[in-house]
Protein backbone atom coordinates (compact mmCIF):
# COMPACT_ATOMS: atom_id res chain seq x y z
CA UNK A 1 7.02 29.02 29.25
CA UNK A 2 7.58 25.55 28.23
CA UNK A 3 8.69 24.88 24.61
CA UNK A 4 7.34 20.74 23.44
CA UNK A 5 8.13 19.76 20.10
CA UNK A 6 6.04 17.50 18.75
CA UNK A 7 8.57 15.37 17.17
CA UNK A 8 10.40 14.63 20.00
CA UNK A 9 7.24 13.97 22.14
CA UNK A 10 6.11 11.49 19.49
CA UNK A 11 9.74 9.94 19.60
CA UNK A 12 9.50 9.26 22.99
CA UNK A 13 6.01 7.61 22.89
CA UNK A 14 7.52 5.10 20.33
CA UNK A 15 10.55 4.43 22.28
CA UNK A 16 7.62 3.91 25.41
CA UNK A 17 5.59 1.68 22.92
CA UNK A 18 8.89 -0.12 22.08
CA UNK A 19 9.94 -0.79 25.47
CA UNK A 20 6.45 -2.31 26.58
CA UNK A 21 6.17 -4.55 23.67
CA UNK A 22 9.88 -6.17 24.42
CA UNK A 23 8.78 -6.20 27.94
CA UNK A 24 5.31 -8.04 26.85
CA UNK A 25 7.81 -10.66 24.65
CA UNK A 26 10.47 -11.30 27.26
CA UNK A 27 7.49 -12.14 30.22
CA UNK A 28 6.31 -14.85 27.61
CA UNK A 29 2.44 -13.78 26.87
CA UNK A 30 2.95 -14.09 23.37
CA UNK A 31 5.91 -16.27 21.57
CA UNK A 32 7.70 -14.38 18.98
CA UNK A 33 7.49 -17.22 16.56
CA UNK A 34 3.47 -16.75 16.70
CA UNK A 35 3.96 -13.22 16.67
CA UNK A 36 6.22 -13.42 13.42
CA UNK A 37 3.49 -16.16 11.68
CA UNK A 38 0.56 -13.75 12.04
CA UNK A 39 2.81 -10.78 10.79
CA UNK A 40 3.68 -12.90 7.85
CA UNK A 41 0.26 -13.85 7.31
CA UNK A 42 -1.06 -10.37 7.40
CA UNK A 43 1.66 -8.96 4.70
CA UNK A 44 0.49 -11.60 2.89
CA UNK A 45 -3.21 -10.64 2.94
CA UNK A 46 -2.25 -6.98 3.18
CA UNK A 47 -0.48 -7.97 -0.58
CA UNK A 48 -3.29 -10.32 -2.21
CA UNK A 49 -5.81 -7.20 -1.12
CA UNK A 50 -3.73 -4.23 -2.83
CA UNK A 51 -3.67 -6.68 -6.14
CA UNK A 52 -6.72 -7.44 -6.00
CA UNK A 53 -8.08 -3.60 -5.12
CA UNK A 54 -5.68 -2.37 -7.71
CA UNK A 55 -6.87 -4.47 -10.36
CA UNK A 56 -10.58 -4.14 -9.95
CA UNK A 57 -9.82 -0.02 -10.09
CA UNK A 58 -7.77 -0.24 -12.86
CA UNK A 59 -10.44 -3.19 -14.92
CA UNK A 60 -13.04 -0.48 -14.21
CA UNK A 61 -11.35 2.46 -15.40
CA UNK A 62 -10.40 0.43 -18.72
CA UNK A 63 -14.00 -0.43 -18.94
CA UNK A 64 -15.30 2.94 -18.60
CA UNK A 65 -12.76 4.54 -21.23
CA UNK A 66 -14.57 1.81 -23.68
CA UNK A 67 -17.77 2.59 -23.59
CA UNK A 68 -16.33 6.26 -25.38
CA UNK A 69 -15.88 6.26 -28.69
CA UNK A 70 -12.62 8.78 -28.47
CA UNK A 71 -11.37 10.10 -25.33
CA UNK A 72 -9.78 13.67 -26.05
CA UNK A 73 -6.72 13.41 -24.32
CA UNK A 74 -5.66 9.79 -25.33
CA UNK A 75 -6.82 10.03 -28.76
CA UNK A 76 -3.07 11.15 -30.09
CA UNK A 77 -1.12 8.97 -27.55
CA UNK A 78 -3.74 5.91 -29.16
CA UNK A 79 -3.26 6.66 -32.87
CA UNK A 80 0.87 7.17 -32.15
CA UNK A 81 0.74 3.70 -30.62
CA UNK A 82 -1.43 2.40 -33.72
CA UNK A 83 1.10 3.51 -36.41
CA UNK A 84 4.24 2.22 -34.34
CA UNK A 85 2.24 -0.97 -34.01
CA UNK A 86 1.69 -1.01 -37.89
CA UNK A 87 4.98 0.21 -38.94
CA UNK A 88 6.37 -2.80 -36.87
């Protein structure tokens, strides 16, 4: 009865992968300066999208709270925060 362990088959797929893809840069299909160039470009737009996601989320969440007049929970955080803000 044969024993596999998942992690180590994984492992060796990646080292597999890894192999291939030097062996697909040293043979000259793709140059590594393109390759780099649309990595950077895709952190980039990775980046800009996770802003922009985030903030939308988090503008929509504000807005919602708003249209209460108290929220519960953030009613005591809101009036601490008021009297700091006037002591101040």
């Amino acid at each position: 009865m044969t024993n596999n362990n998942p992690k180590r088959d994984k492992h060796k797929k990646q080292q597999e992968l890894g192999a291939r893809l030097q062996e697909f840069y040293d043979l000259g299909y793709v140059s590594k300066r393109r390759a780099l160039g649309f990595a950077f470009l895709k952190g980039l737009a990775t980046g800009a999208g996770v802003f922009i996601g985030g903030t939308l989320v988090i503008t929509l969440l504000v807005w919602a709270l708003s249209l209460f007049d108290q929220v519960p929970f953030l009613d005591s955080i809101v009036q601490a925060v008021k009297t700091s803000l006037e002591k101040n």
